[in-house]
N, C-alpha and C. Protein backbone atom coordinates (compact mmCIF):
# COMPACT_ATOMS: atom_id res chain seq x y z
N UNK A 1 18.59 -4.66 -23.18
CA UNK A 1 18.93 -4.17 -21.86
C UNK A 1 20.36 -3.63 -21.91
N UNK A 2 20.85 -2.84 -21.14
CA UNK A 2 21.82 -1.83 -20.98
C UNK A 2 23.01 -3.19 -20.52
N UNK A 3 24.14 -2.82 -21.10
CA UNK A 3 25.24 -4.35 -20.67
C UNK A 3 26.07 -3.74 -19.35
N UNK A 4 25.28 -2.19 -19.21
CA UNK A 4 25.62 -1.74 -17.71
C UNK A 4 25.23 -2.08 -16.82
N UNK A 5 23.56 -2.73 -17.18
CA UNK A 5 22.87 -2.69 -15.71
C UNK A 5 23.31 -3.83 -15.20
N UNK A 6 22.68 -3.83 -13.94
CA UNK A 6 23.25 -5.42 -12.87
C UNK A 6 21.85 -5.20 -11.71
N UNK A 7 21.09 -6.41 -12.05
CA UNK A 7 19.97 -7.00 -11.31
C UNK A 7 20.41 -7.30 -10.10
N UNK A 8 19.99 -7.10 -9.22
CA UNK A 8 20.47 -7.79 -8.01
C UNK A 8 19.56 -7.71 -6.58
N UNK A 9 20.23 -8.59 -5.37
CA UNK A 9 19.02 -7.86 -4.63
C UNK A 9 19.47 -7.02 -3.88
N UNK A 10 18.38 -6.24 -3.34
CA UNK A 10 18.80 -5.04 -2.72
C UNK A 10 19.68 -5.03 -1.35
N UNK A 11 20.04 -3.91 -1.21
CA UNK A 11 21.50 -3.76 -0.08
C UNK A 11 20.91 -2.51 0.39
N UNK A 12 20.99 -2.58 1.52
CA UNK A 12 20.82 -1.31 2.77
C UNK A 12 21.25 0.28 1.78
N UNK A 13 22.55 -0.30 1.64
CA UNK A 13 22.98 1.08 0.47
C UNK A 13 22.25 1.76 -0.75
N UNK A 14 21.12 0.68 -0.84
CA UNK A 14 19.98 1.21 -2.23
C UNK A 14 18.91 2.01 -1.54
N UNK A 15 19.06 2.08 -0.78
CA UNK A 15 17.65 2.95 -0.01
C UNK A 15 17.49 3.96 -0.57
N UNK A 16 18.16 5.13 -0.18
CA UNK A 16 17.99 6.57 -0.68
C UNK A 16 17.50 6.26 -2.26
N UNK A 17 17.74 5.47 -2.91
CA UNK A 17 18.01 5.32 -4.52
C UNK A 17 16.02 4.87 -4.35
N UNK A 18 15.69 3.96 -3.86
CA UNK A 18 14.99 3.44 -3.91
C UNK A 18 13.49 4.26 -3.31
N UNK A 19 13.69 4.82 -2.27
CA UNK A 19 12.89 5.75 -1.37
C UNK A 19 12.79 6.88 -2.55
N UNK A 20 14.13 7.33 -3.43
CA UNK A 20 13.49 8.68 -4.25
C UNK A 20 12.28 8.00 -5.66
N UNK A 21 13.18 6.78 -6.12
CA UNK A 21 12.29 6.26 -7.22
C UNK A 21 10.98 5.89 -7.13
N UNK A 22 10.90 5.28 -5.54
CA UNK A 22 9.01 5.09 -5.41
C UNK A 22 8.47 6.06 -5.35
N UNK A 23 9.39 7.67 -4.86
CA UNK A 23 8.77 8.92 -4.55
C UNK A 23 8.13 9.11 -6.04
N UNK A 24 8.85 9.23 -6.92
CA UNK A 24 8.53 9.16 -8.32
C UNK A 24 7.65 9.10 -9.20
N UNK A 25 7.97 7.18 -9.37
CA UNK A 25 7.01 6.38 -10.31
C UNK A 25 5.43 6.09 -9.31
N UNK A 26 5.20 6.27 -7.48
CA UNK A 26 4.45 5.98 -6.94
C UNK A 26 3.94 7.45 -6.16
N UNK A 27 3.74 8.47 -6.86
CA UNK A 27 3.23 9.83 -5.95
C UNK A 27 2.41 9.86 -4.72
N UNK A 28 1.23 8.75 -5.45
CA UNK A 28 -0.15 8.97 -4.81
C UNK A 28 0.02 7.50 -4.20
N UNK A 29 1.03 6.65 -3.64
CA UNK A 29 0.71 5.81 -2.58
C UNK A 29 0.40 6.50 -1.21
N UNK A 30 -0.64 5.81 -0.91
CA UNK A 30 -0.84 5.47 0.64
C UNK A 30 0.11 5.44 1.60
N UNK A 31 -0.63 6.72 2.75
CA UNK A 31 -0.03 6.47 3.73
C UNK A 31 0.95 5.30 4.45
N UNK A 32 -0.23 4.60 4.35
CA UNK A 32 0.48 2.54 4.90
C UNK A 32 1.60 2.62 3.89
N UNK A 33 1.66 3.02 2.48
CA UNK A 33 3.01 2.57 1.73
C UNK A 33 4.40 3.84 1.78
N UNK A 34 4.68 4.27 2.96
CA UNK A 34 5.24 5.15 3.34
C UNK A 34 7.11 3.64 2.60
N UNK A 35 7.53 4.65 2.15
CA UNK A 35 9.00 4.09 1.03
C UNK A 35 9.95 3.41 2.15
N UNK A 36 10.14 3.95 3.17
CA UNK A 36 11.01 3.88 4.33
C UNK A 36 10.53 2.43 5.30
N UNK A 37 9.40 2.71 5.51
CA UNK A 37 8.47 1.99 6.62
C UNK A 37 8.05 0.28 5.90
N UNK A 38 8.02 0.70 4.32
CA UNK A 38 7.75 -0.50 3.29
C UNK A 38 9.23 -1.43 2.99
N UNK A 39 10.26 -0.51 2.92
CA UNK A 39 11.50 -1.52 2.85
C UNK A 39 12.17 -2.13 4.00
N UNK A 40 11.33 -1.34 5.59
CA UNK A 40 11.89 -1.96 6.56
C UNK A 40 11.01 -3.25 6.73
N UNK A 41 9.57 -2.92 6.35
CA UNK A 41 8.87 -4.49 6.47
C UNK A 41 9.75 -5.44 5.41
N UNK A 42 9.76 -4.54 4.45
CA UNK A 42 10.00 -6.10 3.58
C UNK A 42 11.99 -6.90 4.11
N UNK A 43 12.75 -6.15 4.65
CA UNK A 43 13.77 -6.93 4.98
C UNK A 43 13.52 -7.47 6.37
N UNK A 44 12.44 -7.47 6.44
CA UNK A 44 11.92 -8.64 7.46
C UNK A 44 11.27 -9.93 7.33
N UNK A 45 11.00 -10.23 6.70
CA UNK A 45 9.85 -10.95 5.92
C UNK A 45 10.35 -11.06 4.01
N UNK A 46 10.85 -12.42 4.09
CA UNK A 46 11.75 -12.49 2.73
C UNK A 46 12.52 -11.48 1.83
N UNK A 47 13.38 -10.87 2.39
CA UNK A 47 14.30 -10.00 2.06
C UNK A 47 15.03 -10.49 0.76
N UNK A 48 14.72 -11.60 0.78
CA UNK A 48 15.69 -12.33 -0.67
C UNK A 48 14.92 -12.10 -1.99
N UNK A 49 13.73 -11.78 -1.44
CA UNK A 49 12.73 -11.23 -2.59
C UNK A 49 12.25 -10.01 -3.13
N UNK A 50 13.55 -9.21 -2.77
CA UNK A 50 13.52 -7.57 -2.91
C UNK A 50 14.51 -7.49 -4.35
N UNK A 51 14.83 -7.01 -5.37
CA UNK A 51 15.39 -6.69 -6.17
C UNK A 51 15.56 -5.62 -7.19
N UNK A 52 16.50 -5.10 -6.79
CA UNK A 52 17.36 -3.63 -7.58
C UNK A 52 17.54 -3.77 -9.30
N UNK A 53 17.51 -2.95 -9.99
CA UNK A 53 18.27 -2.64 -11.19
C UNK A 53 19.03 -1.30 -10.61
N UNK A 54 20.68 -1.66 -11.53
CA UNK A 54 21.07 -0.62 -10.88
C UNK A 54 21.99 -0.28 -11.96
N UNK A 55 22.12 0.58 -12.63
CA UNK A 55 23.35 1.16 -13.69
C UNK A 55 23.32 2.72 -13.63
N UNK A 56 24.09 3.23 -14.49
CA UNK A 56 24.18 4.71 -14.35
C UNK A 56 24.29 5.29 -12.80
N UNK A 57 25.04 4.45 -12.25
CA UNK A 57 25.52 4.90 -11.10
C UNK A 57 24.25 4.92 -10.04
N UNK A 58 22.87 4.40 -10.74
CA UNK A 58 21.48 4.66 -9.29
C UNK A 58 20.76 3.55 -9.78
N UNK A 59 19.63 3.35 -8.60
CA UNK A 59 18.48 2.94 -8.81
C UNK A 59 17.56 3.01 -10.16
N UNK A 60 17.66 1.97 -10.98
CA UNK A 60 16.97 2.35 -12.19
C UNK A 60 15.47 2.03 -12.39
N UNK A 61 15.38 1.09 -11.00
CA UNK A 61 14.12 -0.04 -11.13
C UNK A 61 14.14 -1.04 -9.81
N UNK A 62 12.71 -1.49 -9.44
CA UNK A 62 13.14 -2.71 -8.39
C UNK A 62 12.07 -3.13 -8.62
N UNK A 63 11.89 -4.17 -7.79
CA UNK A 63 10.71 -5.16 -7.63
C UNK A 63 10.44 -5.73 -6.32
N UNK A 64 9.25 -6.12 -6.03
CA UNK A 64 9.35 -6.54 -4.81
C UNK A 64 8.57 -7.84 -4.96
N UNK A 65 8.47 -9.01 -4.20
CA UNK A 65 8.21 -10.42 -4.39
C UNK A 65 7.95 -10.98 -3.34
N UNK A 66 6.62 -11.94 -3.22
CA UNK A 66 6.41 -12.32 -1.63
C UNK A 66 5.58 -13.60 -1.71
N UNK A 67 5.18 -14.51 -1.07
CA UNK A 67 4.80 -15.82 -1.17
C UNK A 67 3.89 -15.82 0.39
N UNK A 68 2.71 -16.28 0.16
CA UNK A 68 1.86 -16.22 1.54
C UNK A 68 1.41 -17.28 1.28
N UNK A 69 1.90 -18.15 1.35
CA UNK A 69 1.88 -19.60 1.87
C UNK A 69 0.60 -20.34 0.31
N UNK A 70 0.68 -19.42 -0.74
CA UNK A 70 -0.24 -20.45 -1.55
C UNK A 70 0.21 -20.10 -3.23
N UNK A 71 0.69 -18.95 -3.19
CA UNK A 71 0.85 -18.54 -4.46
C UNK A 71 2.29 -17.00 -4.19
N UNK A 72 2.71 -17.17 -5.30
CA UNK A 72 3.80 -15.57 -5.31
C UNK A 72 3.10 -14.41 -5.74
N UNK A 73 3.53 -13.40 -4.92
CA UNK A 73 2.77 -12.11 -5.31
C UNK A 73 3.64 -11.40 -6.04
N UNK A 74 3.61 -10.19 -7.12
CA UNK A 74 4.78 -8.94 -7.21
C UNK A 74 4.34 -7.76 -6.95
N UNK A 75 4.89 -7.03 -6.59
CA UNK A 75 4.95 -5.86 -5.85
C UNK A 75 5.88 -4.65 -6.34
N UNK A 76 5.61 -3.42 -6.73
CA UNK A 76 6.24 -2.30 -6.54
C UNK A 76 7.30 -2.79 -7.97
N UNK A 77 6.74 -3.02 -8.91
CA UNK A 77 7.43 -2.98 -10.13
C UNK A 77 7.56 -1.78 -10.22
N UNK A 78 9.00 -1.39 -10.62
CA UNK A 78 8.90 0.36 -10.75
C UNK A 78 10.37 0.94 -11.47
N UNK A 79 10.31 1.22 -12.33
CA UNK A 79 11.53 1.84 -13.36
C UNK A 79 11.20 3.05 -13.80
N UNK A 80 12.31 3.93 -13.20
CA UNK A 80 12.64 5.25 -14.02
C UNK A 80 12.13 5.84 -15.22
N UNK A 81 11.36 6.94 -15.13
CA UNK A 81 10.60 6.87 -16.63
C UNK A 81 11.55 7.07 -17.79
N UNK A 82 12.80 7.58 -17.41
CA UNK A 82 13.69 7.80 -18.69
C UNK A 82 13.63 6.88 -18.93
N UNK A 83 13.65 5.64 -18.28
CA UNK A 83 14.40 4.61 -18.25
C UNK A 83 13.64 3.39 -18.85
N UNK A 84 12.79 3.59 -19.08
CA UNK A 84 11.85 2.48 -19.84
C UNK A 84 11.98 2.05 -20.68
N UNK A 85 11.12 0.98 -21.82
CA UNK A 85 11.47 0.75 -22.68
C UNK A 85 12.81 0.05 -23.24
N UNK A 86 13.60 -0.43 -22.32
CA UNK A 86 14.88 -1.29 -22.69
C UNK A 86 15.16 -2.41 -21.69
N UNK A 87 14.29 -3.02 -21.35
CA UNK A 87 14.03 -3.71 -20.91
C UNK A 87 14.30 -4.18 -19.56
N UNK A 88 14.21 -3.28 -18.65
CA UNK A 88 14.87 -3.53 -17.13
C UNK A 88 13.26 -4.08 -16.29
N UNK A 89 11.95 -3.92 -16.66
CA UNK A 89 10.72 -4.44 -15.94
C UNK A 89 11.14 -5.62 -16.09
N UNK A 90 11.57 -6.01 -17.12
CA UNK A 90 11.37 -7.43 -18.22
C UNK A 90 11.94 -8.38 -17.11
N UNK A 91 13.72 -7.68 -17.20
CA UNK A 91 14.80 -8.16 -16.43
C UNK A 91 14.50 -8.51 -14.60
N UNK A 92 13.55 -7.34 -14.20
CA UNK A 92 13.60 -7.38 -13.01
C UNK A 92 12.55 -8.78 -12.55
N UNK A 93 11.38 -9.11 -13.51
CA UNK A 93 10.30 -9.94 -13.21
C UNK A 93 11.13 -11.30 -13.50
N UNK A 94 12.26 -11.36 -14.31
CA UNK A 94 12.45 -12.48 -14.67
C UNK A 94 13.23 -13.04 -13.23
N UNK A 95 14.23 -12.04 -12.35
CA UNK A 95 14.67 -12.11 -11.14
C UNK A 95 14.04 -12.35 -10.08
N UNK A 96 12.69 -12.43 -10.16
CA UNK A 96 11.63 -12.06 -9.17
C UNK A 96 11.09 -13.65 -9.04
N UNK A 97 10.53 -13.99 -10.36
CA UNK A 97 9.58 -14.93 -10.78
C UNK A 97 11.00 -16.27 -10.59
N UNK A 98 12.43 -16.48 -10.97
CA UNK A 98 13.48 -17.22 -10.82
C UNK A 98 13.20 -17.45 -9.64
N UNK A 99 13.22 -16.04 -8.46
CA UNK A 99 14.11 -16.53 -7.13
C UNK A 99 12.48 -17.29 -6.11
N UNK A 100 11.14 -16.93 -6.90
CA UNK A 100 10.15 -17.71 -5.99
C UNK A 100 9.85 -19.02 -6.93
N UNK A 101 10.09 -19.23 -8.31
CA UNK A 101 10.47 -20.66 -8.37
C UNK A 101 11.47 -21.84 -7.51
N UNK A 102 12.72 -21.17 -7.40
CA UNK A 102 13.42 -21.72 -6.45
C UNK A 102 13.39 -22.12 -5.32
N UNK A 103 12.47 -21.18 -4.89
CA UNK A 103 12.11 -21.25 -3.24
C UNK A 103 10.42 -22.31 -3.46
N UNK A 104 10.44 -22.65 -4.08
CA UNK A 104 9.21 -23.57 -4.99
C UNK A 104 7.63 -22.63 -4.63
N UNK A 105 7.71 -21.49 -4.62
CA UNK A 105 6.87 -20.11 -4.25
C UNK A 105 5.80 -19.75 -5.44
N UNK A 106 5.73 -20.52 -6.97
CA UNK A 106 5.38 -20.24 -7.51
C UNK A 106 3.86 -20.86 -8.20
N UNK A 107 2.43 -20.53 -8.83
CA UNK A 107 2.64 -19.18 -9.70
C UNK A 107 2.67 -18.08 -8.75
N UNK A 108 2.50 -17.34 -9.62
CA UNK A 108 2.97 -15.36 -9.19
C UNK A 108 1.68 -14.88 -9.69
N UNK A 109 1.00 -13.94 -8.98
CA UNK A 109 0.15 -13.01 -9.47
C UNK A 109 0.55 -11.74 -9.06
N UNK A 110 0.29 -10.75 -9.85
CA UNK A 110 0.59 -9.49 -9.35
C UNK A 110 -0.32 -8.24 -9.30
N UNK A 111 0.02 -7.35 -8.33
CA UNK A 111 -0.98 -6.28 -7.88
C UNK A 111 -0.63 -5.22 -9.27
N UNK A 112 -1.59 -4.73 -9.69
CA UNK A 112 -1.11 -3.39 -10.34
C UNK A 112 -1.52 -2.08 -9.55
N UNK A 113 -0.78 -1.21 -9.85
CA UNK A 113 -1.54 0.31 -9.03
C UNK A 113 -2.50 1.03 -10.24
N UNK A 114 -2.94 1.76 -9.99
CA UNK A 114 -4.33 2.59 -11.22
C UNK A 114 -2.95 2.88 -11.57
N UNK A 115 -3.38 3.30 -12.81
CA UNK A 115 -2.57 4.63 -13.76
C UNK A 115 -2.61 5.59 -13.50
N UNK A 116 -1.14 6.16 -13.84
CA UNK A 116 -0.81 7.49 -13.26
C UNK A 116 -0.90 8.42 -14.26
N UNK A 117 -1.75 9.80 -13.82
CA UNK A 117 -1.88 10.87 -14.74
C UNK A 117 -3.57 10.84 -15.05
């Protein structure tokens, strides 16, 4: 992993960063997963479980993380295609899967989207 990047969770200020990268890595989401409308639900509803990669000055990657009362979900794994391969998914799940252990939220299953292309 880059000794630039810095995991963290997300801040109001990552939006634009975040809204272009799902535009991105997520073309063909659903209406309902409108980028804007999805990060205002989620800083409603465990906001502590949202998390950024962020180096090279942007959004490199995030994750999203949620607990419905029986098990942890993940959500919206999503890194930059330059940007792959050095381990920022790795980094971001390990931030994800930490902060719903803590919150004693865990196991985790996660959604995948089809493949793109």
């Amino acid at each position: 992993m880059d000794l630039s990047l810095e995991i963290r969770p997300f801040t109001p200020s990552d939006q634009t960063g975040v809204v272009q990268l799902w535009g991105q890595v997520f073309p063909n989401d659903p209406p309902w997963n409108d980028p804007a409308e999805l990060i205002r639900r989620k800083l409603s509803v465990q906001p502590e479980l949202f998390f950024v990669a962020h180096g090279s000055g942007r959004i490199l990657g995030t994750v999203l993380a949620g607990f419905d009362g029986v098990r942890g979900w993940i959500y919206h794994l999503a890194v930059q295609p330059e940007a792959r391969r050095r381990g920022i998914a790795s980094g971001l799940m390990s931030a994800a899967e930490e902060a719903l252990r803590a919150a004693h939220m865990f196991p985790a299953a996660s959604i995948s989207s089809p493949p793109l292309g």
